[in-house]
Every structure is written in C-alpha cells, then in structure tokens.
C-alpha atoms as a PDB file:
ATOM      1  CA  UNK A   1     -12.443   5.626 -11.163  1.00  0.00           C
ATOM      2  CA  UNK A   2     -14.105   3.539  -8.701  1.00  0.00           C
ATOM      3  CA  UNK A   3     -12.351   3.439  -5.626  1.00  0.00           C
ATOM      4  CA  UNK A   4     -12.743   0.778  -3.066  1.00  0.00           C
ATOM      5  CA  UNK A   5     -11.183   1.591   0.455  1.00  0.00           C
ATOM      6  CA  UNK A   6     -10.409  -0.310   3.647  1.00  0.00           C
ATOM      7  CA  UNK A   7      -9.136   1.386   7.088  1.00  0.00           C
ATOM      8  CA  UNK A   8      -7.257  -0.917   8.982  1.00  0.00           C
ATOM      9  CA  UNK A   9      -7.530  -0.538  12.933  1.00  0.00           C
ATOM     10  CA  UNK A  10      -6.328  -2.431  16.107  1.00  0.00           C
ATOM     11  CA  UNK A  11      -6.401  -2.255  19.889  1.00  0.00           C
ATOM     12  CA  UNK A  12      -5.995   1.795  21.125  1.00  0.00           C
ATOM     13  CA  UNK A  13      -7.118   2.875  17.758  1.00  0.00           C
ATOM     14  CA  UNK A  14     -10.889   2.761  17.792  1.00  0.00           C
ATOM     15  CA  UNK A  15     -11.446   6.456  18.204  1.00  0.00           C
ATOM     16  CA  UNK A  16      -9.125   7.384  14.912  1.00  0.00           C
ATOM     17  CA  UNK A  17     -10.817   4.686  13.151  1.00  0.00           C
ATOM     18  CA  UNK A  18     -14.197   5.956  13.892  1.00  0.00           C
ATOM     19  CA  UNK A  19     -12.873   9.037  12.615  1.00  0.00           C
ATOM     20  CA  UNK A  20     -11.533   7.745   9.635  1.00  0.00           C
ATOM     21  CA  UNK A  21     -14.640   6.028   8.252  1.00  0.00           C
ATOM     22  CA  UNK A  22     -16.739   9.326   8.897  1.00  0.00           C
ATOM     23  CA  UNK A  23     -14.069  11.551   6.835  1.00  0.00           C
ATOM     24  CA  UNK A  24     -13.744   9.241   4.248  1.00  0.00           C
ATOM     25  CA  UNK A  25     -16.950   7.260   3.414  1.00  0.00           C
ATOM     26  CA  UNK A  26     -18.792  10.319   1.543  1.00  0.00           C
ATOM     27  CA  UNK A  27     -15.364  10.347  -0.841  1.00  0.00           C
ATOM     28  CA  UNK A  28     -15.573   6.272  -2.124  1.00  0.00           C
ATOM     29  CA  UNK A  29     -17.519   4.154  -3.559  1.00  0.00           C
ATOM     30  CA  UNK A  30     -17.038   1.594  -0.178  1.00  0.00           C
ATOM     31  CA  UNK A  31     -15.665   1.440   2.920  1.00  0.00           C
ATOM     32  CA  UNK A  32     -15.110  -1.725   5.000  1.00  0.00           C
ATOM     33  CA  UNK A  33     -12.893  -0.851   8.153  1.00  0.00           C
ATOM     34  CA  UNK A  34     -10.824  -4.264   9.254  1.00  0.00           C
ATOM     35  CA  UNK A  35     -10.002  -4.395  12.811  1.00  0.00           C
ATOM     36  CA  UNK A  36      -8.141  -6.610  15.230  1.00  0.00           C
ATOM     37  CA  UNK A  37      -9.490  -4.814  18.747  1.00  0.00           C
ATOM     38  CA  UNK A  38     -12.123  -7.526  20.437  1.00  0.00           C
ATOM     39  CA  UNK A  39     -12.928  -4.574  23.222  1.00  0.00           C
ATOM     40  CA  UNK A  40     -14.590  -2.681  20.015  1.00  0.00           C
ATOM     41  CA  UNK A  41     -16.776  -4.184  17.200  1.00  0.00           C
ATOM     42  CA  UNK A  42     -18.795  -2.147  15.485  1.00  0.00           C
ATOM     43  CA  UNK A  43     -21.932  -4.442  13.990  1.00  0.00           C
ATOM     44  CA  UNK A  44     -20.525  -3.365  10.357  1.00  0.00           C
ATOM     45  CA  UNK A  45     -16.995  -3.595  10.895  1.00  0.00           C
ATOM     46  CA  UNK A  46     -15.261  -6.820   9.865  1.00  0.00           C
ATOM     47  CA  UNK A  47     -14.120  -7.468  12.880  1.00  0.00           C
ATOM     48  CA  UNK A  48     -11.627 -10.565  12.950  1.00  0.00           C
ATOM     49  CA  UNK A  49      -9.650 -10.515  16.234  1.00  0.00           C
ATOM     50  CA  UNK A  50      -6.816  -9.199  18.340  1.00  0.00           C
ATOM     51  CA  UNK A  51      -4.861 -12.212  17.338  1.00  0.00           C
ATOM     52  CA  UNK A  52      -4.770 -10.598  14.101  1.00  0.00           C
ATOM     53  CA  UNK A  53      -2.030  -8.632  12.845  1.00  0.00           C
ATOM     54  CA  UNK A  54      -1.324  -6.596   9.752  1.00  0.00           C
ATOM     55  CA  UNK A  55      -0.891  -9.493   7.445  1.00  0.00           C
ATOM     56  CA  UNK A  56      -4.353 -11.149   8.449  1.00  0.00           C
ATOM     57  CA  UNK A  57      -6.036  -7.956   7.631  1.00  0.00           C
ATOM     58  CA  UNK A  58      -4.352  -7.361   4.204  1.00  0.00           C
ATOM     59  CA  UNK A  59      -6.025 -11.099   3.450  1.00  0.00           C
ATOM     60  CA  UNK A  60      -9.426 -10.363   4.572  1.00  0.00           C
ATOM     61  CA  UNK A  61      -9.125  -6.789   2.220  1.00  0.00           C
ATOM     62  CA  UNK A  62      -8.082  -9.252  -0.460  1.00  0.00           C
ATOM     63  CA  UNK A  63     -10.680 -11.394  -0.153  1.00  0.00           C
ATOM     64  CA  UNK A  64     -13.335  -8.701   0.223  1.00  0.00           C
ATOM     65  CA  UNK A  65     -12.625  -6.845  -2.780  1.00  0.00           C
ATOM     66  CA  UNK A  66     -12.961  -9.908  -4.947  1.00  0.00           C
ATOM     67  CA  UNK A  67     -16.881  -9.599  -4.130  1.00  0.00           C
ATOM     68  CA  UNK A  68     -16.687  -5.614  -5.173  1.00  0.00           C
ATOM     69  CA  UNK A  69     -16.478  -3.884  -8.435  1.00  0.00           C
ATOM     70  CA  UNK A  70     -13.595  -1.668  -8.211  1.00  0.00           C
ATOM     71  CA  UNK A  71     -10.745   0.228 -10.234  1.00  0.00           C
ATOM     72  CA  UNK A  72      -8.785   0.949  -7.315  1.00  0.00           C
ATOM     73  CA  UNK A  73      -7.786  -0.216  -3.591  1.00  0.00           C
ATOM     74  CA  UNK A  74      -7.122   2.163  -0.813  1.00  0.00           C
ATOM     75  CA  UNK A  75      -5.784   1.166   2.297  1.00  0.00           C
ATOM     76  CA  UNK A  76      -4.879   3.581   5.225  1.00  0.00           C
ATOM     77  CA  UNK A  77      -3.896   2.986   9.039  1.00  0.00           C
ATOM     78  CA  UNK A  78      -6.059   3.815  11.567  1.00  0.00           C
ATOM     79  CA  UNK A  79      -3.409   5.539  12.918  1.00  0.00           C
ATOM     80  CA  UNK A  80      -2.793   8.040   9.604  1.00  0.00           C
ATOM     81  CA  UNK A  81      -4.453  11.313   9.933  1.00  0.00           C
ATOM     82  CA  UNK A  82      -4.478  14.234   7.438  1.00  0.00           C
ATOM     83  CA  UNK A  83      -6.567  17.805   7.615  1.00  0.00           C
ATOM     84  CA  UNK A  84      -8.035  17.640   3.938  1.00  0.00           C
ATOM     85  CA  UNK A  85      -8.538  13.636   2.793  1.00  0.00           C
ATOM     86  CA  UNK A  86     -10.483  15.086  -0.687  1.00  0.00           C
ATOM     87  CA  UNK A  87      -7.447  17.010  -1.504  1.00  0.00           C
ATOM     88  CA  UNK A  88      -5.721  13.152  -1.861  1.00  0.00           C
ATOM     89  CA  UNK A  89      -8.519  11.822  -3.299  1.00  0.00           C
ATOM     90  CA  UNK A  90      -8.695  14.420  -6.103  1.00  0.00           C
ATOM     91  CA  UNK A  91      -5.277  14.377  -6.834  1.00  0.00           C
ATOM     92  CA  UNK A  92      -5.038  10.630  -6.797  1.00  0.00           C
ATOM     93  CA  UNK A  93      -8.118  10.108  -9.470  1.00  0.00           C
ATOM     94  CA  UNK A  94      -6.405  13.316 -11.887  1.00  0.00           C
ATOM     95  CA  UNK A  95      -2.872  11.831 -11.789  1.00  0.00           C
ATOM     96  CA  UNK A  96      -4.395   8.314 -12.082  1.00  0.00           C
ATOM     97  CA  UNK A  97      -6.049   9.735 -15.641  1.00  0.00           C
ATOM     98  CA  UNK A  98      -2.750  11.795 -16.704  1.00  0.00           C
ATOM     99  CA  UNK A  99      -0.202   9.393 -15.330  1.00  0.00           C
ATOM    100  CA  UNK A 100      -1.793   6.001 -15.820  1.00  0.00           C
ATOM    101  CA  UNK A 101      -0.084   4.760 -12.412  1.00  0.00           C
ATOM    102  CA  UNK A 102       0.169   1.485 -10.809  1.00  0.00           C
ATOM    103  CA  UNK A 103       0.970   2.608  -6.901  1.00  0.00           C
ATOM    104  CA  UNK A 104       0.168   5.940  -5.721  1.00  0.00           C
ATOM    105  CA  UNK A 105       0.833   7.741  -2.223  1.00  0.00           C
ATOM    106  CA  UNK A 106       1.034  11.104  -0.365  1.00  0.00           C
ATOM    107  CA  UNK A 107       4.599  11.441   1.863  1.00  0.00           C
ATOM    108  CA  UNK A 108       4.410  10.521   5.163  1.00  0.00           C
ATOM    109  CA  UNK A 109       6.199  12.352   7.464  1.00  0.00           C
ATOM    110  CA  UNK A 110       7.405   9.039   9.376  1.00  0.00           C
ATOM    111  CA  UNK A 111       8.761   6.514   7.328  1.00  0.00           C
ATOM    112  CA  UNK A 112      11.264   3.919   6.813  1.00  0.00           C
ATOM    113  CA  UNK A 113      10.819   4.522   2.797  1.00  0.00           C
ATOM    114  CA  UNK A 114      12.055   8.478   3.423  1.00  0.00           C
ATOM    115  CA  UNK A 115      12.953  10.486   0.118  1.00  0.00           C
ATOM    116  CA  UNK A 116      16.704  10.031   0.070  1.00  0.00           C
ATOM    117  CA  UNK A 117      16.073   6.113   0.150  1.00  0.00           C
ATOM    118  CA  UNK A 118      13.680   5.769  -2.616  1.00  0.00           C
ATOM    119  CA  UNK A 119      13.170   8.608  -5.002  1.00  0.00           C
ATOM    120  CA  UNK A 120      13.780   7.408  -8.616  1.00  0.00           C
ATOM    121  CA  UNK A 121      13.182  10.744 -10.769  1.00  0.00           C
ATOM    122  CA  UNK A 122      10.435  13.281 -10.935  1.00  0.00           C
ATOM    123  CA  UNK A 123       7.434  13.426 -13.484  1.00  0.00           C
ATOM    124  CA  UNK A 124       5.574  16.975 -12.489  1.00  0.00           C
ATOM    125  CA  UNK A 125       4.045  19.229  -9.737  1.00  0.00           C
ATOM    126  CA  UNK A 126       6.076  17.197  -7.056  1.00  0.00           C
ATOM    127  CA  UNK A 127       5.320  13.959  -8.405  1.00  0.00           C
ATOM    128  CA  UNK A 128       8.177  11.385  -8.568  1.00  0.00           C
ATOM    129  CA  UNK A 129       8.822   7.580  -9.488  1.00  0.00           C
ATOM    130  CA  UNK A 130       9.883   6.028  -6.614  1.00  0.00           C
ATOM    131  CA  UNK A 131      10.999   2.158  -5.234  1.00  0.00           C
ATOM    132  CA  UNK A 132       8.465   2.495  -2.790  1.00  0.00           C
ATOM    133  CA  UNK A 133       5.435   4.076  -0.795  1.00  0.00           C
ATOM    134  CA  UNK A 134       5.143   2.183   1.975  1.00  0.00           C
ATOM    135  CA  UNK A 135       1.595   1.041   3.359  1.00  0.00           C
ATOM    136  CA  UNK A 136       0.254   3.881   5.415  1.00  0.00           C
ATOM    137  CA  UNK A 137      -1.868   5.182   2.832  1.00  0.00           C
ATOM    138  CA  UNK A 138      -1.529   4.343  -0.690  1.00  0.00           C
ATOM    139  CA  UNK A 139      -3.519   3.424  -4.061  1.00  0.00           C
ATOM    140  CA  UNK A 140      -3.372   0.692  -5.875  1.00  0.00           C
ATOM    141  CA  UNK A 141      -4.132  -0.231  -9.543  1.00  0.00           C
ATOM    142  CA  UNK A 142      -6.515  -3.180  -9.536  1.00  0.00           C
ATOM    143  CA  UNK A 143      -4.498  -5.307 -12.026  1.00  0.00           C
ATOM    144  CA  UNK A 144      -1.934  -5.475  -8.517  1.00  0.00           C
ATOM    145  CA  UNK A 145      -4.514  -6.359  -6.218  1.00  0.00           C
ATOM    146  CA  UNK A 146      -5.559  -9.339  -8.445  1.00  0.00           C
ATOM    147  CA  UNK A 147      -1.631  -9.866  -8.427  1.00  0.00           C
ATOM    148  CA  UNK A 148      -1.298  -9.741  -5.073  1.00  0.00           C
ATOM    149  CA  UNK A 149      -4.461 -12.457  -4.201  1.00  0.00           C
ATOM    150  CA  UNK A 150      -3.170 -14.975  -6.797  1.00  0.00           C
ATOM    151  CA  UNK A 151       0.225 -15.008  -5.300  1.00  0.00           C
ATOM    152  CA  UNK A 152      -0.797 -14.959  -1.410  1.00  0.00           C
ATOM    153  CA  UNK A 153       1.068 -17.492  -0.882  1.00  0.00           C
ATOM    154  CA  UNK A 154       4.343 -15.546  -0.931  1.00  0.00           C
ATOM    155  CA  UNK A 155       3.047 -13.896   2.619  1.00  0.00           C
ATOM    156  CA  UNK A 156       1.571 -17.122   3.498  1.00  0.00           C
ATOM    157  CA  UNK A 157       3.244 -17.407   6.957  1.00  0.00           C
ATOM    158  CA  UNK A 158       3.803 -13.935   7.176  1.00  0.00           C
ATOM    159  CA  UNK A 159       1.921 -12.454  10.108  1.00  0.00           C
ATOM    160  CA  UNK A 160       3.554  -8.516  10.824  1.00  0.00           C
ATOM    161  CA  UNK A 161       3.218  -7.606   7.098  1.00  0.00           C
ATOM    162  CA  UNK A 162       6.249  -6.559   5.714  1.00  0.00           C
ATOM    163  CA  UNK A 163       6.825  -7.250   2.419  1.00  0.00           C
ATOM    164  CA  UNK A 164       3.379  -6.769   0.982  1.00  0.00           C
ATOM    165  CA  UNK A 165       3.984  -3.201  -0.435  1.00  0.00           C
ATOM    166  CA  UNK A 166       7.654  -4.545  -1.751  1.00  0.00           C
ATOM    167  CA  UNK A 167       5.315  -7.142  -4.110  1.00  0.00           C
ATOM    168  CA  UNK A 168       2.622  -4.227  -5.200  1.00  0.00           C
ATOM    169  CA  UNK A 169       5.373  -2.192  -5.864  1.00  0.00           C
ATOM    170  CA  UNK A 170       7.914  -4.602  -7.477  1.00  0.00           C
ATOM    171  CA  UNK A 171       4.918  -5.839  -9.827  1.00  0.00           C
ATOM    172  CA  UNK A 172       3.992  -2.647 -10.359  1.00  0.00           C
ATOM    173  CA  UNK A 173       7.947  -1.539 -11.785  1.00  0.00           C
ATOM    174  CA  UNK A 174       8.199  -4.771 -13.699  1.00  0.00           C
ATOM    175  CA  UNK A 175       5.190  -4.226 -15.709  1.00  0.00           C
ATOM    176  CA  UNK A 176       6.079  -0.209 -15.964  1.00  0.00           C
ATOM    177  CA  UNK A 177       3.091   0.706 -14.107  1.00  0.00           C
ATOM    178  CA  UNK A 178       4.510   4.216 -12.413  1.00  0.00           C
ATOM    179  CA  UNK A 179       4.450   4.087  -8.524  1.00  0.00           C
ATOM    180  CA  UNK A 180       4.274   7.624  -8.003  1.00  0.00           C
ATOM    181  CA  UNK A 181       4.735   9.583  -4.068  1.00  0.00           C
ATOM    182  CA  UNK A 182       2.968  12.847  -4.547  1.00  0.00           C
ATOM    183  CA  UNK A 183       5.100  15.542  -2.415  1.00  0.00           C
ATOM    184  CA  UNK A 184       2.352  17.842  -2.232  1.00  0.00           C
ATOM    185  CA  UNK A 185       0.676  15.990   0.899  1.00  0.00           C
ATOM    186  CA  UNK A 186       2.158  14.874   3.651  1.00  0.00           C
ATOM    187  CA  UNK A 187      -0.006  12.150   5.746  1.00  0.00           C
ATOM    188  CA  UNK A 188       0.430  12.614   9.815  1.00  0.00           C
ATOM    189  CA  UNK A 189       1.755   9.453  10.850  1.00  0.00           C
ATOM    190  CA  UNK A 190       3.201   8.932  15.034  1.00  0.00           C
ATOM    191  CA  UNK A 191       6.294   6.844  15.606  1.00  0.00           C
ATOM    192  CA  UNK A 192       6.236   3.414  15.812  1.00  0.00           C
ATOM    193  CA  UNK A 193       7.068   1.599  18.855  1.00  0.00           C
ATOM    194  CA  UNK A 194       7.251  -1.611  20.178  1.00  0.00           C
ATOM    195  CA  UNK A 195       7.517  -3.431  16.888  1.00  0.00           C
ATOM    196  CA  UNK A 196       8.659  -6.964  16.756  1.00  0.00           C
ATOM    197  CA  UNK A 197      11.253  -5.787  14.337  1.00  0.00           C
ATOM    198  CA  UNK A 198      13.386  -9.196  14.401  1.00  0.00           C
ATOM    199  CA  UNK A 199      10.098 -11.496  13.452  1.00  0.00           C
ATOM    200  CA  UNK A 200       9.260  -8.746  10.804  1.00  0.00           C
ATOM    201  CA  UNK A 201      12.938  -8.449   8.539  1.00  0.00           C
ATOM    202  CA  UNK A 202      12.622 -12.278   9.072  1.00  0.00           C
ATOM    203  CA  UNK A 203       9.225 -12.676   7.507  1.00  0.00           C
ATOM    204  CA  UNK A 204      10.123 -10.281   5.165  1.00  0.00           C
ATOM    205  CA  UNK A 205      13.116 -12.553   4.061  1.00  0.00           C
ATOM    206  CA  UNK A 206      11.067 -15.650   4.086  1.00  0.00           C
ATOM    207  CA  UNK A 207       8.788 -13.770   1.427  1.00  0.00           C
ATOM    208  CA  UNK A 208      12.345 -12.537  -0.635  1.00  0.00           C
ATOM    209  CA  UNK A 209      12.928 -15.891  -1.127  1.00  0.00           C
ATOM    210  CA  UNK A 210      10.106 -17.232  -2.559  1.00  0.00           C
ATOM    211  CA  UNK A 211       9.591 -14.872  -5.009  1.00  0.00           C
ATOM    212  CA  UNK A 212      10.729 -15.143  -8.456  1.00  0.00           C
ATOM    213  CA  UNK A 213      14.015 -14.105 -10.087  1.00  0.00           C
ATOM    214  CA  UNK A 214      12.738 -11.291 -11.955  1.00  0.00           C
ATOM    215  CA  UNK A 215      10.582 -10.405  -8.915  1.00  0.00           C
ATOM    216  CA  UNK A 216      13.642 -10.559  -6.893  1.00  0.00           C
ATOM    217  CA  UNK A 217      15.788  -8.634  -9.108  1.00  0.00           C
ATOM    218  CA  UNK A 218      13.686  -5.530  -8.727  1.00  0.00           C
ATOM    219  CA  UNK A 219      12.692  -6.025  -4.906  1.00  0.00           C
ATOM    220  CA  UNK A 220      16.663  -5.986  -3.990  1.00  0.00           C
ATOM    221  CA  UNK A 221      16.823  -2.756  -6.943  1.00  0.00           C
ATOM    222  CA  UNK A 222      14.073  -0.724  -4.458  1.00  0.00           C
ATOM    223  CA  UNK A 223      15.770  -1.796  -1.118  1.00  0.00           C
ATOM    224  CA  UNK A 224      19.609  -1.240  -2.649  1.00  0.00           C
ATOM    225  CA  UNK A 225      19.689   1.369  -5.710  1.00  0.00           C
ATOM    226  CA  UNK A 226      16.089   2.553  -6.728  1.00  0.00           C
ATOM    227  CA  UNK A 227      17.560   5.265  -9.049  1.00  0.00           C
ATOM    228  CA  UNK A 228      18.334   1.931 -11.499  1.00  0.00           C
ATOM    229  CA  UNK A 229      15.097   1.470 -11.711  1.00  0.00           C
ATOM    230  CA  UNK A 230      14.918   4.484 -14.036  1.00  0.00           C
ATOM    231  CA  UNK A 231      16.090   2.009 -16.691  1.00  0.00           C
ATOM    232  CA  UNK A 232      12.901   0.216 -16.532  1.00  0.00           C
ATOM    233  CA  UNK A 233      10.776   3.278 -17.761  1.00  0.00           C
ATOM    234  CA  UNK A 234      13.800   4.496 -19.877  1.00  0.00           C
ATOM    235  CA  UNK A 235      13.968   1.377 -22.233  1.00  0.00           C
ATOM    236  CA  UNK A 236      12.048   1.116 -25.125  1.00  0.00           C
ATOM    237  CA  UNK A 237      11.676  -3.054 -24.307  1.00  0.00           C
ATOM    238  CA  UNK A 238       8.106  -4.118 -22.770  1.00  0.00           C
ATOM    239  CA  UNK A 239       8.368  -6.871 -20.005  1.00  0.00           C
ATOM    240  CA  UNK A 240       5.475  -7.995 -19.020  1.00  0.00           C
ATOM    241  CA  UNK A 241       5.043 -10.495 -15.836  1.00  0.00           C
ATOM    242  CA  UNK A 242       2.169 -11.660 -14.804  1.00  0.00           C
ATOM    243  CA  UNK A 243       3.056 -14.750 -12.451  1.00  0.00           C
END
C-alpha cells in the first residue's frame, strides 16, 4: 500500500507543521505539506498563500497527487497531534488488507461527526461503519480521490471546505466501499474557534445541491439517520456510481 500524504498548515501553525512532516515522512512514501501562512515558506513546501483556505488546499492535494503513484491519500491538520503516528499507520495498511475500505480514520476527540451522530454498526477490534470521519486525519481509497478531482466542480466556489469529506464519504457508501473510524486511537485535536460558520453551512448547501440524486440521497442519510445506511452493506444488490 503506497501511501501518499499531505499536512495541511496555515498562519500560527508552522511549528506543529514542522513537527508533523518530521514524525511522519520516514512512515510514507511522500509528503508534500500545503500551507496558507506567507510569514513561513519553507523552499519545499507548496506554499500557496494566506488567502487560501481549506478548500484551495484540498485542490492543490488533488492536483498533486495526479503526478504521484499512489494507493492511498492521507491528509491531516497541522493542528492534529497524536503520541504514536506508526501505530495509525499500521493499523490503517492491516485493516485496509482485511477490510478492503474506502475511508478510514482514528476518533478525534473534538468533532462535529462525534459517535452518537454517525456510528452505523461495528465490524471488529473497535472498528465500525460509520456516515462519516470528518477531515482531521483520514485515509482515502484512491478510486475516491480520482472521484473527488473529476467532480471538483461540486466545491467549485467553495472556499472553507465543508462538504468535501460528505462527497469521499457518500461515494465511498454508494459504491460499498466501508468508511471505517477505528476507536482504538484517538487523534488530539483543540477547539475550533472563530469559524465563519454561516459562509461554511452555506457553501456546504451550495455543494448539496449540485450533487446528484443518488449522491444526495446518501449525503442527507449520513447527516439525518446513518444507521440506514446499514442497508447499503446489508443488501445483496451492487450499485455502482461512478459520476
């Protein structure tokens, strides 16, 4: 499993970015680090601007892995931190051979995505389907990523990111590729403040809309009533979408 990774950092995050890259270069195959803080600009960063926000960055990450040879994509926030990264890595490339998923993340101890809102059912060893990981620090299946780059346009004008990790993880359901939370690690992540939450639910709607029926169906199943989801890996049917 080649693994392709990209650290996303911004303005008051340089240090845990620097951090970051040391901790987990020696465990992938390549590490680009994508940051939106013009006071610091590493040489071998890709360093694109503090005009930037999450959005931008998830474009230039899908643009640079379609120059790499990969298996999987691994994103994590500058701002994540965790005591033992190769414990995650290890588990992610043994449950990606036994479980064949799609999306798969640690917990994060803050989260809008919290257990009660989108556990689906459990597999093994703290393992469980659920609606959704979020996108502090997840993996995900290349066949996704490719998804996700054809059909940019759906986050087109969409500049605080929500919404991409409802489209990995929608795809991912619809085509029965597991997204899987692994409850035995549990990612550091501070409290978010001063978000423009108003601009981001309303990009996030924007992107609802222009998605496809069947893509809708299963977006509004994660945000409503991700225990009917279940149905999708519970019927012997095959639905495949691909567009």
């Amino acid at each position: 499993m080649k693994i392709l990774c990209f650290v996303f950092s911004w303005k008051g995050q340089y240090k845990n970015a620097v951090h970051l890259e040391e901790q987990l270069t020696p465990l992938v195959d390549k590490l680009y680090v994508v940051n939106s803080d013009d006071d610091n600009t590493p040489e071998h960063w890709i360093n694109i601007g503090n005009e930037c926000y999450f959005s931008d960055q998830f474009r230039k990450a899908l643009e640079l892995a379609k120059t790499e040879d990969y298996n999987v994509f691994w994103h994590v926030q500058a701002d994540a931190s965790y005591s033992d990264w190769n414990s995650i890595v290890s588990a992610a490339r043994s449950t990606y051979a036994s479980q064949d998923w799609g999306v798969y993340a640690p917990n994060v101890d803050d989260t809008f995505y919290i257990s009660s809102r989108v556990d689906v059912f459990s597999l093994e060893n703290n393992l469980k389907i659920v609606g959704n990981t979020d996108n502090t620090c997840w993996f995900i299946k290349k066949q996704i990523i490719e998804f996700m780059d054809k059909n940019e346009y759906l986050m087109r004008d969409n500049q605080l990111g929500w919404g991409w990790d409802l489209i990995a993880c929608g795809y991912a359901h619809l085509n029965k590729m597991k997204v899987i939370r692994d409850y035995n690690y549990t990612i550091d992540h501070p409290n978010s403040t001063g978000y423009k939450k108003d601009q981001a639910e309303r990009e996030m709607l924007e992107m609802f809309n222009k998605c496809s029926k069947h893509l809708q169906e299963v977006i509004y199943q994660i945000k409503t009533s991700p225990a009917s989801l279940s149905n999708i890996y519970r019927s012997k049917s095959v639905f495949v979408y691909s567009s």
